[in-house]
Protein backbone atom coordinates (compact mmCIF):
# COMPACT_ATOMS: atom_id res chain seq x y z
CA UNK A 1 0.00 0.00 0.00
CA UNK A 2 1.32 3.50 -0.88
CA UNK A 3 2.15 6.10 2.37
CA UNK A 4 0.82 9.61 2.29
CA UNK A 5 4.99 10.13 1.30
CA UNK A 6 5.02 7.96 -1.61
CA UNK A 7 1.25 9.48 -3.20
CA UNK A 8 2.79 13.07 -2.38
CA UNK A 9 5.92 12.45 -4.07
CA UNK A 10 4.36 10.70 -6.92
CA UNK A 11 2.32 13.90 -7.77
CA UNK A 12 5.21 16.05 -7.04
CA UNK A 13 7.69 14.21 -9.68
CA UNK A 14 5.13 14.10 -12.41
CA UNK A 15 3.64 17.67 -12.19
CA UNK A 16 6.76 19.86 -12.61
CA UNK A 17 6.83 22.58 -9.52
CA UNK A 18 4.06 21.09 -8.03
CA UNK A 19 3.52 20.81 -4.09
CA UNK A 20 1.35 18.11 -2.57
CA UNK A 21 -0.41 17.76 1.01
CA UNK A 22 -1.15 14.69 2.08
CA UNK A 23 -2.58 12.39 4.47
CA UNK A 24 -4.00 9.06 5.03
CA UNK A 25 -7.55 10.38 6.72
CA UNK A 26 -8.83 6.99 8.44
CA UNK A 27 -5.82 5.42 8.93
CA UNK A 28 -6.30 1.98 7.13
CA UNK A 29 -3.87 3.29 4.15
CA UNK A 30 -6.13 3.17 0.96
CA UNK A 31 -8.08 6.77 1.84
CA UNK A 32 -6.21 9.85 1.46
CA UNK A 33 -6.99 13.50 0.93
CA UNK A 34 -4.70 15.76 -0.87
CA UNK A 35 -3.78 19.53 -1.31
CA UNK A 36 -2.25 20.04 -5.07
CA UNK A 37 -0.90 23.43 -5.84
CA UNK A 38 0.83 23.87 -9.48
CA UNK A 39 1.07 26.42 -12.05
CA UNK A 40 -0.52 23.88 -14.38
CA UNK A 41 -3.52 24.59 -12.98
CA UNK A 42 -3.57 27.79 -13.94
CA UNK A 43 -6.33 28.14 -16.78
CA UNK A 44 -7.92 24.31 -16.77
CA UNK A 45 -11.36 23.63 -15.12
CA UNK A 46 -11.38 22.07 -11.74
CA UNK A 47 -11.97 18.59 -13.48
CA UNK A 48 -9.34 19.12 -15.69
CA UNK A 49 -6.82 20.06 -12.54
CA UNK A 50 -8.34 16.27 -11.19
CA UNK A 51 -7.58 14.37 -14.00
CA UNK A 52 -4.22 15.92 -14.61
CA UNK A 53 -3.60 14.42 -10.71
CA UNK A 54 -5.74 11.21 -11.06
CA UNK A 55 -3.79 10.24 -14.11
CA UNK A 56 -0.59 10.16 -11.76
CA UNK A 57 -1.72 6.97 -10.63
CA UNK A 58 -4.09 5.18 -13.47
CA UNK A 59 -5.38 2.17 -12.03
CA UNK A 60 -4.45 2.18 -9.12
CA UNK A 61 -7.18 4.81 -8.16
CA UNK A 62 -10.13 2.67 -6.94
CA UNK A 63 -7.77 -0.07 -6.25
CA UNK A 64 -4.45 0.40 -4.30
CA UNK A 65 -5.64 3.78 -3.52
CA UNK A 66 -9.29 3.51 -2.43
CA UNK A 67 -9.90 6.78 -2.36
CA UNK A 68 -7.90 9.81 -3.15
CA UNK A 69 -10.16 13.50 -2.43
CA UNK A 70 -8.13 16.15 -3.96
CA UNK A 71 -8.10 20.28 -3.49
CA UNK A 72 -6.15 21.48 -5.90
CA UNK A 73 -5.08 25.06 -6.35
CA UNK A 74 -2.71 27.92 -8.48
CA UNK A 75 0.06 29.54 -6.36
CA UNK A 76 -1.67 32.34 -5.80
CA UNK A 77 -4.66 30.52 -3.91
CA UNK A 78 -2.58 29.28 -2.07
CA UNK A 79 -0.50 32.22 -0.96
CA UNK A 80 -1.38 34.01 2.16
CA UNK A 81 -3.58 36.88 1.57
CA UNK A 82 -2.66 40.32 3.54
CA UNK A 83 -5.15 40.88 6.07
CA UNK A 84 -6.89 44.86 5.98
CA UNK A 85 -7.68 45.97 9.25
CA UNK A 86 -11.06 47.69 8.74
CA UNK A 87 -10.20 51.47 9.88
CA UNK A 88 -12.74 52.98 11.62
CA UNK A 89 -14.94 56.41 10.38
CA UNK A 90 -14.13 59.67 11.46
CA UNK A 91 -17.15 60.75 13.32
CA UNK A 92 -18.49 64.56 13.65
């Protein structure tokens, strides 16, 4: 059975400059969830961003890997975003 390691580096090494999250959620090694980001995201659908992950591991999805949920994101989602401090109104 794969680690979350193995799946993680897997993604990594097949999407250039990609960075991958990700854990085995119940423990029993076949369910994991991952975080994806990649430039080669940037322009595809959300489905298309799936399959270009899902196709990492072909069969193996629904076998090996029981179930793989994925969030995948652009650098820029996943950069921190600066935080505004409301100001307050001058009152009169």
């Amino acid at each position: 059975m794969p680690s979350p390691e193995d799946i993680s580096q897997r993604i990594e090494a097949a999407i250039p400059g990609s960075r991958a999250e990700v854990e085995d959620y119940t423990g029993g090694g076949d369910h994991f969830r991952a975080t994806v980001t990649a430039e080669a995201f940037a322009g595809r659908s959300r489905i298309d961003q799936h399959r270009l992950v899902y196709d990492v591991f072909g069969a193996e999805i629904g076998g090996a890997i029981h179930a793989l949920s994925l969030k995948t994101l652009v650098p820029q989602q996943a950069a921190p975003q600066p935080q505004t401090a409301e100001q307050p109104t001058p009152t009169q």
